[in-house]
Protein backbone atom coordinates (compact mmCIF):
# COMPACT_ATOMS: atom_id res chain seq x y z
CA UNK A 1 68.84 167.43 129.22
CA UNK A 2 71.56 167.78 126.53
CA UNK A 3 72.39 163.74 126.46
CA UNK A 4 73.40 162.00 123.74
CA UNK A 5 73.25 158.01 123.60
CA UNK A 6 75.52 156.17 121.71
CA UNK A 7 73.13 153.38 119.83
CA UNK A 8 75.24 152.62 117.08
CA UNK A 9 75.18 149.01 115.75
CA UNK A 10 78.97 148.94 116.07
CA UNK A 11 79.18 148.88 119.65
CA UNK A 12 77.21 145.50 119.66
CA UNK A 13 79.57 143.56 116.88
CA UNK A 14 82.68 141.63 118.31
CA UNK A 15 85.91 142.17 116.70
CA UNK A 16 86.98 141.22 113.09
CA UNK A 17 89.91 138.97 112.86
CA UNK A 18 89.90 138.19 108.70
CA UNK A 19 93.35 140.01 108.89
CA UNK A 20 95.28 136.99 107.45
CA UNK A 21 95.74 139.61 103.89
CA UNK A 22 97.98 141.84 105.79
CA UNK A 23 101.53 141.06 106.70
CA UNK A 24 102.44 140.75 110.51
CA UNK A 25 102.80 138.32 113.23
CA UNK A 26 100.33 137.19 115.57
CA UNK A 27 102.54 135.48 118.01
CA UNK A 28 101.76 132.82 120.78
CA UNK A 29 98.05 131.59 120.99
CA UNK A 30 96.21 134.33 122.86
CA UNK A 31 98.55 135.77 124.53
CA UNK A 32 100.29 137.22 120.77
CA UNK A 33 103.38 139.36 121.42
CA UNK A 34 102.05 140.96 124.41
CA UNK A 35 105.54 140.16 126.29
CA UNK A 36 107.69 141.96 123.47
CA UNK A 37 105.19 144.74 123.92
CA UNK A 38 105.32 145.17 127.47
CA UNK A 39 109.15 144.38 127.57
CA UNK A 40 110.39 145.21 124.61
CA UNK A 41 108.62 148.34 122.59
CA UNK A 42 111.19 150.02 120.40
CA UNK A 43 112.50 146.57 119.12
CA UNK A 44 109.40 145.23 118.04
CA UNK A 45 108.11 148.59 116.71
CA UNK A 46 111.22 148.72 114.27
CA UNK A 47 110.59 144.83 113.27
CA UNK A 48 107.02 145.36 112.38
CA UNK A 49 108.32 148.71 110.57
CA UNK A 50 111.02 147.35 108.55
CA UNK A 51 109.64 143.76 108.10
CA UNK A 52 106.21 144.16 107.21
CA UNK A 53 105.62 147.99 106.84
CA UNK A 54 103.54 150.53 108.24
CA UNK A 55 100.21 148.62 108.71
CA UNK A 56 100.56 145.16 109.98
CA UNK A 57 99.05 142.51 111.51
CA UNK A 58 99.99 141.57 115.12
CA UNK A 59 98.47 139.92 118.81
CA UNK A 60 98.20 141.59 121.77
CA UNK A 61 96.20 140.76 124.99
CA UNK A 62 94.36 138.64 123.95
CA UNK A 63 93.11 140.42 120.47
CA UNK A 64 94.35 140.66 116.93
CA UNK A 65 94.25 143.75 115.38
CA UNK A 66 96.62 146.02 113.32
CA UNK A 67 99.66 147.95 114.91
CA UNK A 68 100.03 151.53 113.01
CA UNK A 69 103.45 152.86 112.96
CA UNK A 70 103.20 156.16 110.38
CA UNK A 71 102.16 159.52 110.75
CA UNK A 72 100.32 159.57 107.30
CA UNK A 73 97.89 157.06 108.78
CA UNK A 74 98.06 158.63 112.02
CA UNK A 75 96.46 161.96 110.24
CA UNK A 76 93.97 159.48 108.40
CA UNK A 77 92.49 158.46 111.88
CA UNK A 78 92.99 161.27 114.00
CA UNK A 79 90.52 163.52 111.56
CA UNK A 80 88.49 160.75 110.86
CA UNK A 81 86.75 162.49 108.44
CA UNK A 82 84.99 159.72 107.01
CA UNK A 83 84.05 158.61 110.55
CA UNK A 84 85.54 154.91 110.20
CA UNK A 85 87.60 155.14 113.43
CA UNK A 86 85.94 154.31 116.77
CA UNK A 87 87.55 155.16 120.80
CA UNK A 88 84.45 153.69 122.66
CA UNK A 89 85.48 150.58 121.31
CA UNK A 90 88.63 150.79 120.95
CA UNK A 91 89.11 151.81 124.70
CA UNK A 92 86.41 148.65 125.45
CA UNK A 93 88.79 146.11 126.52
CA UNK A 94 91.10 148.60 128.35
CA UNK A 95 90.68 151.59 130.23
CA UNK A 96 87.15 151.56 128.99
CA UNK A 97 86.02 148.97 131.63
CA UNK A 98 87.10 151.52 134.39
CA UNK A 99 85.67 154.71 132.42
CA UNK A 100 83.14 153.98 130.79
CA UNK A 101 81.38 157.13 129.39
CA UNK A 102 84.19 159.43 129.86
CA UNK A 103 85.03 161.61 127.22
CA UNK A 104 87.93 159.96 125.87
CA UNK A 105 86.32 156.73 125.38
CA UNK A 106 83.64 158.69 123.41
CA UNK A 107 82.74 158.76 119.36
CA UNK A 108 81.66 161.54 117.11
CA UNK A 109 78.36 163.73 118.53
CA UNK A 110 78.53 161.85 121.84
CA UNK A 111 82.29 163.13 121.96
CA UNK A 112 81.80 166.76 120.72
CA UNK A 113 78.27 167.46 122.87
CA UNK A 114 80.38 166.19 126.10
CA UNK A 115 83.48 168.33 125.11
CA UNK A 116 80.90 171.27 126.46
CA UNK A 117 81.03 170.40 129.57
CA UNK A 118 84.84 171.72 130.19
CA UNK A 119 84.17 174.73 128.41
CA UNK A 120 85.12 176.43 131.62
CA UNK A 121 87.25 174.40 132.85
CA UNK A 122 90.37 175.40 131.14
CA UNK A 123 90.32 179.15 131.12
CA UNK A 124 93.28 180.80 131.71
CA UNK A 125 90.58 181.87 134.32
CA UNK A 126 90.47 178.50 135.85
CA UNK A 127 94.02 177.77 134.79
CA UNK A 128 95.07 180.86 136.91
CA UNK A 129 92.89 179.09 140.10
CA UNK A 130 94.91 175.79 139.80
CA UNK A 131 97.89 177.26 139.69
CA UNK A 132 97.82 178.82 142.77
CA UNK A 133 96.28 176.13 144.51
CA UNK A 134 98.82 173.80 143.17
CA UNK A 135 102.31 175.89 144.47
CA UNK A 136 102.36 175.26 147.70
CA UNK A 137 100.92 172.16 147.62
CA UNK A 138 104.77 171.78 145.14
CA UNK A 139 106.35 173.49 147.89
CA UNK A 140 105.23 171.36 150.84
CA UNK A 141 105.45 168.57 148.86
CA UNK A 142 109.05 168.36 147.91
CA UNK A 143 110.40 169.80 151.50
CA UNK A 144 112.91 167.34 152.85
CA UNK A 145 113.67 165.18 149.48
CA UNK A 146 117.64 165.37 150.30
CA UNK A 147 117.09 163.94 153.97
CA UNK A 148 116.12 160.80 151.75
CA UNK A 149 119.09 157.87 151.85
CA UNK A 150 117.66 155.94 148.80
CA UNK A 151 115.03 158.81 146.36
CA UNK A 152 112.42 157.13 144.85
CA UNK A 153 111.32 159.94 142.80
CA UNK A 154 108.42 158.44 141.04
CA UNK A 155 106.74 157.53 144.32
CA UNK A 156 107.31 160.96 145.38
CA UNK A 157 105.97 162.64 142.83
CA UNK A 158 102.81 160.11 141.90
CA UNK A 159 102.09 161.30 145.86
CA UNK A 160 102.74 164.83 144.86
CA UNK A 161 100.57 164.87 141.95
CA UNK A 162 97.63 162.97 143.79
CA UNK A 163 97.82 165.64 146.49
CA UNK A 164 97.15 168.26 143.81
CA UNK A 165 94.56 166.06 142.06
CA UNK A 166 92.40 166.10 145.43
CA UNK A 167 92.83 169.96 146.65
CA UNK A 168 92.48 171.50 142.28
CA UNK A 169 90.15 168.50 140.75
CA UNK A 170 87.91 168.01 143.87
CA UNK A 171 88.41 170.94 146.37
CA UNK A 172 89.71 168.50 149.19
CA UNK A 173 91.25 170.83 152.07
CA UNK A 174 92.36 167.57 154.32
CA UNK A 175 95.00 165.77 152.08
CA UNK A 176 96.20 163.60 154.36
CA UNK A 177 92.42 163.17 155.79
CA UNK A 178 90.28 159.27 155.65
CA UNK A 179 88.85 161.33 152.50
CA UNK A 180 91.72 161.82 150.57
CA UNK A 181 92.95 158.18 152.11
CA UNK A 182 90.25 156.54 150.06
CA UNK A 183 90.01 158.27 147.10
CA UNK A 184 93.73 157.63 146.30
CA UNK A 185 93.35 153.69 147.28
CA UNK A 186 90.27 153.66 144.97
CA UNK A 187 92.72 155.34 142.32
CA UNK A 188 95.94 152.70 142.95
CA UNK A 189 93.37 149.87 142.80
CA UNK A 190 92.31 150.95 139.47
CA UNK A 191 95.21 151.93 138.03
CA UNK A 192 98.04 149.66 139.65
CA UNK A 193 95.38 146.36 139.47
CA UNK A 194 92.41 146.83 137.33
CA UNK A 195 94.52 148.23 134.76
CA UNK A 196 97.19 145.25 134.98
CA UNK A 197 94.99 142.70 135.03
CA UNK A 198 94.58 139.85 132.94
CA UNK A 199 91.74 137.40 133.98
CA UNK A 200 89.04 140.07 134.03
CA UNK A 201 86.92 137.92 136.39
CA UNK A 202 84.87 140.51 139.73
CA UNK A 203 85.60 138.12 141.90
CA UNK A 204 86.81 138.89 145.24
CA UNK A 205 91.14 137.94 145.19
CA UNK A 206 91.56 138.81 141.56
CA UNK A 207 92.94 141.99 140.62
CA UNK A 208 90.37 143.23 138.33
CA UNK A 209 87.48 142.51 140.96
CA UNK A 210 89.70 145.35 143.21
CA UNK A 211 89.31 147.63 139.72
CA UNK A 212 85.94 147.06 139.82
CA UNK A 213 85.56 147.96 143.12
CA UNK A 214 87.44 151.04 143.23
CA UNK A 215 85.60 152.12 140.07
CA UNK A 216 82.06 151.86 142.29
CA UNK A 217 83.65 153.51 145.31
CA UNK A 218 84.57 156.73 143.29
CA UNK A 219 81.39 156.56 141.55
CA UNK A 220 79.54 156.87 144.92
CA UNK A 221 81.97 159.57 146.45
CA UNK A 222 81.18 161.66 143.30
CA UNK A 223 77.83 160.92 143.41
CA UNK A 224 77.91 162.87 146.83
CA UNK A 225 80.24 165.23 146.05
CA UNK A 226 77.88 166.77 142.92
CA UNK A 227 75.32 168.40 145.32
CA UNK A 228 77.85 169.59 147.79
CA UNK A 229 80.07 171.30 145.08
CA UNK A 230 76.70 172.99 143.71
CA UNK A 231 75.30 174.52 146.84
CA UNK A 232 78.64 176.09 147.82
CA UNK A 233 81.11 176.20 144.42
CA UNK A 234 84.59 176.67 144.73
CA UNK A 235 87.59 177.27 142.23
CA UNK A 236 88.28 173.55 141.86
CA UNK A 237 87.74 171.80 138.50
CA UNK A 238 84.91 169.34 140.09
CA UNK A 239 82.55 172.77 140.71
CA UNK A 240 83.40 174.30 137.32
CA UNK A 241 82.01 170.74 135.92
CA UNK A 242 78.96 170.68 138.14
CA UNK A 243 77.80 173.60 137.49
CA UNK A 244 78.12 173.83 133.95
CA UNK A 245 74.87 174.10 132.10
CA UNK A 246 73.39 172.48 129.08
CA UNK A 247 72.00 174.33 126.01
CA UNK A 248 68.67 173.92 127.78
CA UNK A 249 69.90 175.95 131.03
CA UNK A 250 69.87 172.51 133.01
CA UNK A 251 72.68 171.17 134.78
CA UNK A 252 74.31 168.25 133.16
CA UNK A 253 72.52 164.75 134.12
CA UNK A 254 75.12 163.42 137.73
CA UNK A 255 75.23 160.37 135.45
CA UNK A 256 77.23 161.73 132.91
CA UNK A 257 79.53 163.79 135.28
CA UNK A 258 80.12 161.10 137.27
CA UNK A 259 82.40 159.09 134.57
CA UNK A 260 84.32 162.30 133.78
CA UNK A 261 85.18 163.09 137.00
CA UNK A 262 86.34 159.20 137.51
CA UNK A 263 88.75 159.96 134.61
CA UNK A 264 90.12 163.66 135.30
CA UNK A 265 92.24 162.48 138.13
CA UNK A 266 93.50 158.97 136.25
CA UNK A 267 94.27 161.42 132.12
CA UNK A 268 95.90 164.31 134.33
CA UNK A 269 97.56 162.37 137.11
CA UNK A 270 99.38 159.43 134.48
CA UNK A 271 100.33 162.08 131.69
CA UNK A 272 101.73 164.48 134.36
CA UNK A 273 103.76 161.65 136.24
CA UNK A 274 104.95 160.05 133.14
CA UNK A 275 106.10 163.76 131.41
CA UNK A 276 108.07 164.81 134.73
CA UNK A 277 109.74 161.89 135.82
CA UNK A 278 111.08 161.09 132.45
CA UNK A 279 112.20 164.47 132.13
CA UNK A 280 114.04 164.92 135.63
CA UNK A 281 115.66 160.99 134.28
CA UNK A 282 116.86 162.54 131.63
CA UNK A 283 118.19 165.80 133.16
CA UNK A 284 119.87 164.22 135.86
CA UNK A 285 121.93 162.18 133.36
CA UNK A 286 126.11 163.15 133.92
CA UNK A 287 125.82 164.09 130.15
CA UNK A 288 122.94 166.60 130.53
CA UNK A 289 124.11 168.33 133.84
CA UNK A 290 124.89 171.04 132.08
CA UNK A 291 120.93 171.69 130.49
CA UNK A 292 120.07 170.51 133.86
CA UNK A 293 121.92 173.75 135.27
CA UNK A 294 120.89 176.11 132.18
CA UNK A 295 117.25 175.62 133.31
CA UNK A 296 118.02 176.06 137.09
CA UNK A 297 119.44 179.15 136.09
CA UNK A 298 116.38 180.02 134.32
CA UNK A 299 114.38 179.24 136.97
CA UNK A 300 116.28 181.33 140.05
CA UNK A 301 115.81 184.40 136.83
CA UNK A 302 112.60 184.58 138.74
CA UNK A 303 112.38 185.90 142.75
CA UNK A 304 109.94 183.52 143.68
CA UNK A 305 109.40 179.48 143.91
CA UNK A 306 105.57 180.82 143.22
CA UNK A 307 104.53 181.70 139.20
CA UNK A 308 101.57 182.53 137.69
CA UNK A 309 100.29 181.83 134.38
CA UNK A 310 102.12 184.60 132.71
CA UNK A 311 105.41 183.66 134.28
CA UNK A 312 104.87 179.70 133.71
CA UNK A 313 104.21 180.63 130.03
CA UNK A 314 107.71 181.98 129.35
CA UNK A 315 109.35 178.78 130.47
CA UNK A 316 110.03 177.97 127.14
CA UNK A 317 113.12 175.87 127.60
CA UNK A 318 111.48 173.64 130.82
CA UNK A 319 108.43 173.20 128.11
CA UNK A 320 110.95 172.04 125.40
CA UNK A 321 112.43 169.72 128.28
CA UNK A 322 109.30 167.68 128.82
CA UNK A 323 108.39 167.90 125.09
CA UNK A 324 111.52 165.92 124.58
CA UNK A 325 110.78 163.41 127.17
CA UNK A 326 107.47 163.00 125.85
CA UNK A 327 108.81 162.10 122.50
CA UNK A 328 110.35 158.90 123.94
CA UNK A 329 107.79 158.49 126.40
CA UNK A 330 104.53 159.58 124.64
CA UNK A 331 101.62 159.55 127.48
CA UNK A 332 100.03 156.66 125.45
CA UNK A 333 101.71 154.30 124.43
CA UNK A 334 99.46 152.44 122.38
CA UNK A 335 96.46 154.20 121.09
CA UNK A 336 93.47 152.22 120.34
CA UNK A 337 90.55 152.39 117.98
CA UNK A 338 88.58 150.26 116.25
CA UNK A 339 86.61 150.50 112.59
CA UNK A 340 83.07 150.96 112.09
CA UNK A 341 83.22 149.88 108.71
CA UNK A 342 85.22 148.24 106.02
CA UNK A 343 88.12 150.69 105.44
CA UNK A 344 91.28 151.09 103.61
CA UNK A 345 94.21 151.84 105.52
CA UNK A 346 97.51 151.83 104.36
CA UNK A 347 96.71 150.26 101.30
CA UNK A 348 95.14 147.30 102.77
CA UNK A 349 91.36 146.57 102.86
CA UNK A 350 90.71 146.79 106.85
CA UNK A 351 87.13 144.80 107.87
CA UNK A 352 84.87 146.63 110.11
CA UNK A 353 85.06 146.29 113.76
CA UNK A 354 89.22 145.86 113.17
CA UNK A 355 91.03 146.79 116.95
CA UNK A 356 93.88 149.26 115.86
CA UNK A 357 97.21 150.19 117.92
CA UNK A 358 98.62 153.42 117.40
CA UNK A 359 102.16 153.54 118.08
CA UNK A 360 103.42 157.16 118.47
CA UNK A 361 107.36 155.78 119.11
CA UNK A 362 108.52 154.80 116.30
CA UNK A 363 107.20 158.16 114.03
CA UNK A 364 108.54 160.10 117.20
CA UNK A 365 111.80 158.21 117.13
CA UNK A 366 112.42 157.85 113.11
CA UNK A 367 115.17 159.49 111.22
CA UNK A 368 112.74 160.39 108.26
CA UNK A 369 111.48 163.52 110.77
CA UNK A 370 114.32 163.64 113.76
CA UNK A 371 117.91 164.29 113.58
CA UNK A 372 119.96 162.27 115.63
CA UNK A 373 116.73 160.93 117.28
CA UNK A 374 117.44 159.13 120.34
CA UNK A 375 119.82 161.60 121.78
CA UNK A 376 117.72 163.73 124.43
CA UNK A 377 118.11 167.25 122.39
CA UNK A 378 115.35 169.70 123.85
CA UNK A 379 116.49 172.39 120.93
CA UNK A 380 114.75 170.18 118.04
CA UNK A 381 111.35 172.35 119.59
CA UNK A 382 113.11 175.73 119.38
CA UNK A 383 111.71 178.11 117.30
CA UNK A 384 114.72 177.98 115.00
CA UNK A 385 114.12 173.89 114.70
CA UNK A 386 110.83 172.86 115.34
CA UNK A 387 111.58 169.43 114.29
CA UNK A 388 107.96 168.41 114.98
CA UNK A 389 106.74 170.41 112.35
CA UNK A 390 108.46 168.13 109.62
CA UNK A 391 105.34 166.12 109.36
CA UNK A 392 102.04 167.19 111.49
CA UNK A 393 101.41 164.00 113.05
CA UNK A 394 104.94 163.05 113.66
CA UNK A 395 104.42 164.45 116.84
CA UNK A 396 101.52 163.06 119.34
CA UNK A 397 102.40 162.14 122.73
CA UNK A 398 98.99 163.68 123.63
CA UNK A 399 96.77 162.27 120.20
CA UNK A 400 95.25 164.36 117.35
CA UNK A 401 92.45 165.82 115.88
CA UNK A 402 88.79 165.69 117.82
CA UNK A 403 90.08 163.45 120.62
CA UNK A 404 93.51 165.36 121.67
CA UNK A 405 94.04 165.61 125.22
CA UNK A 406 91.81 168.50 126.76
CA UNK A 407 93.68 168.72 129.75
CA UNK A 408 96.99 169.20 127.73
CA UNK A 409 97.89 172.34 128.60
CA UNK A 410 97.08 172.09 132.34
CA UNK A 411 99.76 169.38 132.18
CA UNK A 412 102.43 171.39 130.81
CA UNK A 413 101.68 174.17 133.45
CA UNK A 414 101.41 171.56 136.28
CA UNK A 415 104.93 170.25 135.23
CA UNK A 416 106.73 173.27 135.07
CA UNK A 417 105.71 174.40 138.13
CA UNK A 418 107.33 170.94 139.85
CA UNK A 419 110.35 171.86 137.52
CA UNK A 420 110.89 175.32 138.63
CA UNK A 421 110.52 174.66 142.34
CA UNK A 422 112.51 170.91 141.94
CA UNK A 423 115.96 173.07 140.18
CA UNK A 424 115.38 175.45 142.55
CA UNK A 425 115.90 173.71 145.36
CA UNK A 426 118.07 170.50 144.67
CA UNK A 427 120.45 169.12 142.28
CA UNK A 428 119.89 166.15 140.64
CA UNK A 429 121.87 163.22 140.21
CA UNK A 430 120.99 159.52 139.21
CA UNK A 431 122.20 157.05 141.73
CA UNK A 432 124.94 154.94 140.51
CA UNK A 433 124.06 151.89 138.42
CA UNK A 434 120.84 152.82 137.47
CA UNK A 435 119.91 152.11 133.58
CA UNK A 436 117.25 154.50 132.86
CA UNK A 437 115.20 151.34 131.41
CA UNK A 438 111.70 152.37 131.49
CA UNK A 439 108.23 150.47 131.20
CA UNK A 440 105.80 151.58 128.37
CA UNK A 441 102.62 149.28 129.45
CA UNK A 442 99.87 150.50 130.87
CA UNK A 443 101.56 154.32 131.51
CA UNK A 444 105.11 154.55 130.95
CA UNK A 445 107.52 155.49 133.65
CA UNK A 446 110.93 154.92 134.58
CA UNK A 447 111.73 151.78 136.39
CA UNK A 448 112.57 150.99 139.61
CA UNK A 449 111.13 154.11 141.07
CA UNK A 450 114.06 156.43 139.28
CA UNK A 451 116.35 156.14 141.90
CA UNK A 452 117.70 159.77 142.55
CA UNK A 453 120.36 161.71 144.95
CA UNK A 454 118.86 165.16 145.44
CA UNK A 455 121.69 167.49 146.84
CA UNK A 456 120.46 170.97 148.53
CA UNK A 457 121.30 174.26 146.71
């Protein structure tokens, strides 16, 4: 079979914490700054920045490590080309303990050999199948949304977005069946308590314990799902995995599908929800009514609620629209690694086995690359702009280099096809007094639920 073990030293050391060389500030015992994280991002990001530079020392759940704030080191550990920089372990203490084995918590020739194994997956082929899969589940999904006294969109559209992750990811027909029922609670209990845990302690009452435990349950379903999806394929990502073959002709060992499988629905679900929402925040602000209406327009340019590929491709300005939410909101908002080896980063000398925390906001909210950078200006990505090209990694809301997000592009296409059916349907409004705060830790999203007034066209 075409496995490849990870038996590197490194992921047997604990973490380094001779960091006392580099500027920073730990915070409390244990705990560090993990409140100002959760609670209060941007501020913190532009204390470390201006205070103690672009490398410095800080606490956070528990761990020391070293918050990165520019794009020069960005590019240093994105290409990695010295091979210092490592996501199993970085990811170990996080969404690792959920995922373990998934490609995005993978290092170097265990990372590229499992890339393989989506080789079909995101065709425009494939891409094509989604698409049309995912429509009407858009269409049935956002029926009704003006009937709704007090709009919660964010519930509506995590439930959207589930809905589609069941019928394009796993091929469910029944989505409001005991089968879809299960998976979904598996997927809150992972994501909404695993995830936002802090004793991690499997016992029965504590949050993580209910991670645990959804993390086994999908593990089984998949486990069951594999032969199924083999004998009788269809055009939903799960059977385009399954049936993949190694270099050997063999399928791909259930024990290494199983893990990416567990993490298609949490990457494409979280980045999806987070990109929209913020977006539709932003756009039904009174002061961007008018873009909100320039892309309706757009949108009724077309006859149909239903586009294909083609058609979602030439929604340039709805793509520029998220782009710009994503540069306040990246999908990560801390991206971890940790070294293999004694390093230099920044000009400091970095031990091995050093947690790092990649901070995309502040590069993607800086003057030096942005004009007029917190103002929600879609037209910085026009081709006669292209702000993000001022420095390459300036821009990563999905990461760089070997470990960018696979599944970025079925986002995109996945978001603009909520847009275009959303503006053409309703109007948007926010509902008086909200204050567009938004939380950053674990998956960002706009508080409260993003309380919204959808009015019927």
């Amino acid at each position: 079979m075409g496995t490849v073990m990870q038996t590197q030293t490194y992921l047997d050391m604990p973490a380094s914490t001779d960091l006392d060389h580099i500027p920073g500030r730990y915070g409390w015992p244990l705990i560090g700054r993990t409140y100002e994280v959760v609670r209060e991002l941007p501020a913190l990001l532009d204390e470390h920045m201006s205070e103690y530079g672009p490398v410095s020392r800080i606490g956070f759940n528990f761990q020391r490590g070293l918050l990165v704030l520019h794009p020069d080191q960005f590019q240093e550990i994105f290409l990695d080309r010295g091979r210092n920089f490592s996501s199993t372990m970085g990811y170990s203490t996080s969404i690792g303990q959920f995922y373990n084995g998934a490609l995005i918590t993978q290092d170097f020739d265990v990372h590229r050999v499992q890339r393989h194994i989506f080789q079909r997956s995101f065709t425009i082929e494939s891409l094509q199948g989604y698409i049309e899969m995912m429509n009407p589940i858009v269409r049935d999904s956002i029926e009704g949304w003006d009937e709704i006294s007090d709009l919660r969109l964010l519930q509506h559209v995590r439930q959207m977005l589930l809905d589609i992750g069941a019928r394009v990811f796993f091929g469910l027909d029944d989505l409001r069946g005991p089968e879809a029922a299960k998976m979904h609670k598996a997927f809150f209990d992972i994501t909404q308590k695993g995830l936002m845990s802090l004793f991690k302690r499997d016992v029965p009452g504590f949050k993580f314990h209910a991670g645990l435990s959804g993390k086994r349950f999908l593990a089984e379903y998949y486990r069951s799902l594999i032969p199924l999806r083999r004998e009788n394929p269809g055009r939903d990502l799960c059977s385009m995995l399954v049936t993949e073959r190694d270099e050997n002709g063999d399928y791909w060992p259930d024990d290494l599908l199983i893990p990416q499988l567990s993490l298609l629905q949490f990457a494409a679900h979280d980045t999806t929800t987070g990109a929209l929402s913020h977006a539709m925040m932003y756009l039904a602000q009174a002061e961007n009514q008018g873009l909100q209406e320039r892309l309706r327009q757009i949108s009724f340019g077309y006859d149909e609620d239903f586009l294909d590929i083609k058609q979602l491709r030439t929604l340039h300005e709805h793509e520029r629209a998220l782009q710009e939410a994503l540069r306040f909101h990246p999908s990560v908002t801390l991206i971890p690694r940790r070294t293999v080896r004694e390093c230099e980063l920044g000009g400091y000398r970095v031990p091995a086995h050093t947690m790092l925390y990649l901070a995309p906001r502040w590069a993607q909210t800086s003057e030096s690359w942005w004009t007029n950078p917190m103002a929600f200006d879609p037209n910085r990505f026009s081709e006669s702009r292209q702000e993000q090209r001022n420095h390459r990694f300036a821009y990563v809301p999905f990461g760089g280099g070997a470990h960018k997000c696979i599944g970025m592009h079925f986002a995109f296409l996945a978001a603009k096809i909520v847009l275009h059916q959303l503006l053409r349907r309703y109007r948007f409004s926010l509902q008086e007094g909200y204050d567009c705060k938004c939380d950053m830790i674990p998956m960002p999203a706009p508080t409260k639920g993003l309380p919204m007034v959808a009015e019927r066209l």
